[in-house]
Protein backbone atom coordinates (compact mmCIF):
# COMPACT_ATOMS: atom_id res chain seq x y z
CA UNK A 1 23.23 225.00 268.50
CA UNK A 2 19.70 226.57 269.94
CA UNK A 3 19.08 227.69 272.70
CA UNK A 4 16.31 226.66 275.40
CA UNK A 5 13.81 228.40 276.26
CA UNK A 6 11.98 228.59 279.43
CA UNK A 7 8.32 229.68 277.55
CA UNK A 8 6.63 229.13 274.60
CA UNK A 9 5.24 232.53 273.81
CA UNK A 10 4.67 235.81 274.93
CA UNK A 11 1.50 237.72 275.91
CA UNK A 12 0.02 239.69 273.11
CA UNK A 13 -0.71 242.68 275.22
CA UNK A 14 0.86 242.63 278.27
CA UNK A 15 4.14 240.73 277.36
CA UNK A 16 4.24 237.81 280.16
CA UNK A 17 5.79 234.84 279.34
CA UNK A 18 3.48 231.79 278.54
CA UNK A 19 4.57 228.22 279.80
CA UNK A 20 4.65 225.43 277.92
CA UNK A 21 1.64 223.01 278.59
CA UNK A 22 -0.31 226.08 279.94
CA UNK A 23 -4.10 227.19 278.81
CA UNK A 24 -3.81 230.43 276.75
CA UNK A 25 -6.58 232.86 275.10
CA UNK A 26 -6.69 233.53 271.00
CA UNK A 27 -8.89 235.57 269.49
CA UNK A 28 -11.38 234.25 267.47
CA UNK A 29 -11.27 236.56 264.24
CA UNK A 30 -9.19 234.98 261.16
CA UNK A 31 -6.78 238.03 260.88
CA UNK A 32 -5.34 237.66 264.57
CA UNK A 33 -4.72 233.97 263.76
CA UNK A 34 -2.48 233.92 260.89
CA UNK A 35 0.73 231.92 261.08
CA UNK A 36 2.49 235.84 260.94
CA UNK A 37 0.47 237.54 263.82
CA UNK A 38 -0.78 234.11 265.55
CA UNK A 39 -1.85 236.13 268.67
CA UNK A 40 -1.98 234.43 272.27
CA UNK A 41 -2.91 235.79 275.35
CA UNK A 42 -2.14 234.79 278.78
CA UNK A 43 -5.82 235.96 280.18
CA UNK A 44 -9.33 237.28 278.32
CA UNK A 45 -8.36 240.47 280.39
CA UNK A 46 -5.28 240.77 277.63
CA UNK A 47 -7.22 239.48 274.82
CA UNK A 48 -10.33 241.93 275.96
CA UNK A 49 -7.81 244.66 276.00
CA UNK A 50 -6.43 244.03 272.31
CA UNK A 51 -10.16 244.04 270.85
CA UNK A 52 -10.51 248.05 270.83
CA UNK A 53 -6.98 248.53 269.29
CA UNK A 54 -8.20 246.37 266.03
CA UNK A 55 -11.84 247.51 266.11
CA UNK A 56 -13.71 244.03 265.99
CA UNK A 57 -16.87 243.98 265.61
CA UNK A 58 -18.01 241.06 267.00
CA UNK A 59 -15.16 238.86 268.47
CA UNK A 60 -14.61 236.40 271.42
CA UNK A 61 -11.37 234.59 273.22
CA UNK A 62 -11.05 230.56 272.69
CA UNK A 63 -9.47 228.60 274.79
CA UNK A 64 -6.42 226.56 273.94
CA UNK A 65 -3.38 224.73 275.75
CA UNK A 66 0.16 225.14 274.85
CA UNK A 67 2.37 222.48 273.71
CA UNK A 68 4.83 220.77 275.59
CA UNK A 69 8.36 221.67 275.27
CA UNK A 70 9.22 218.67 274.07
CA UNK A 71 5.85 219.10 271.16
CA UNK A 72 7.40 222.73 270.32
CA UNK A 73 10.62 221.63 269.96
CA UNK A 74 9.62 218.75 267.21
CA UNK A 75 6.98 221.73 265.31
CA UNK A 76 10.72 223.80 265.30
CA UNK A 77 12.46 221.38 264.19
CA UNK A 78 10.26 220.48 260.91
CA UNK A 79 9.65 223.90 260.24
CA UNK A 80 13.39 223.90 259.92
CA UNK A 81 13.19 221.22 257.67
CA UNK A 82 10.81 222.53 255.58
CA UNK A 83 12.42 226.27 255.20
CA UNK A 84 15.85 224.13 254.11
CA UNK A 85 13.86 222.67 251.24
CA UNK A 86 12.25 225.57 250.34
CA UNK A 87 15.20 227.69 249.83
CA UNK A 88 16.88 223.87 248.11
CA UNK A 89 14.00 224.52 245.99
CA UNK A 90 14.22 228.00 244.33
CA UNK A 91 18.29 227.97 244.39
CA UNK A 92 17.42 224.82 241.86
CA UNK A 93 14.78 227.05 240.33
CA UNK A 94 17.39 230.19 239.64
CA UNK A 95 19.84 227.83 237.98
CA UNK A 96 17.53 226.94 235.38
């Protein structure tokens, strides 16, 4: 049914993979964090290059960790969940 993947993410800039149960880099303004863009980088020399391109003004890289595969696959498999009952939801809402 799905397939495994060797990663969790990829690099924002550059593109490298990013392992599961790894530190990454985000960036600490609230438009490179939404659940759409959610932007990781595998150094501060990716995230530092990304800051130019969007024109912060005043911005820094946190620190985080990846999850483990076994923590991703769990977060994929109730986001599943929760898409199914979304779309249960407005098919039930269109037959009204």
């Amino acid at each position: 049914m799905g397939t495994e993947v060797s990663f969790w993410k990829r690099c924002g800039n550059c593109k490298k993979e990013i392992p599961f149960a790894s530190t990454y880099w985000v960036c600490n303004v609230s438009t490179c964090n939404r659940p759409r863009t959610a932007l990781a980088f595998c150094s501060v020399g990716c995230w530092d290059a990304h800051v130019p391109m969007l024109r912060h003004r005043e911005s820094w890289a946190e620190e985080r960790q990846s999850p483990s595969q076994a923590e991703w696959a769990r977060r994929q498999r109730g986001a599943g969940a929760k898409g199914r009952r979304r779309a249960d939801r407005a098919r039930r809402s269109s037959r009204s």
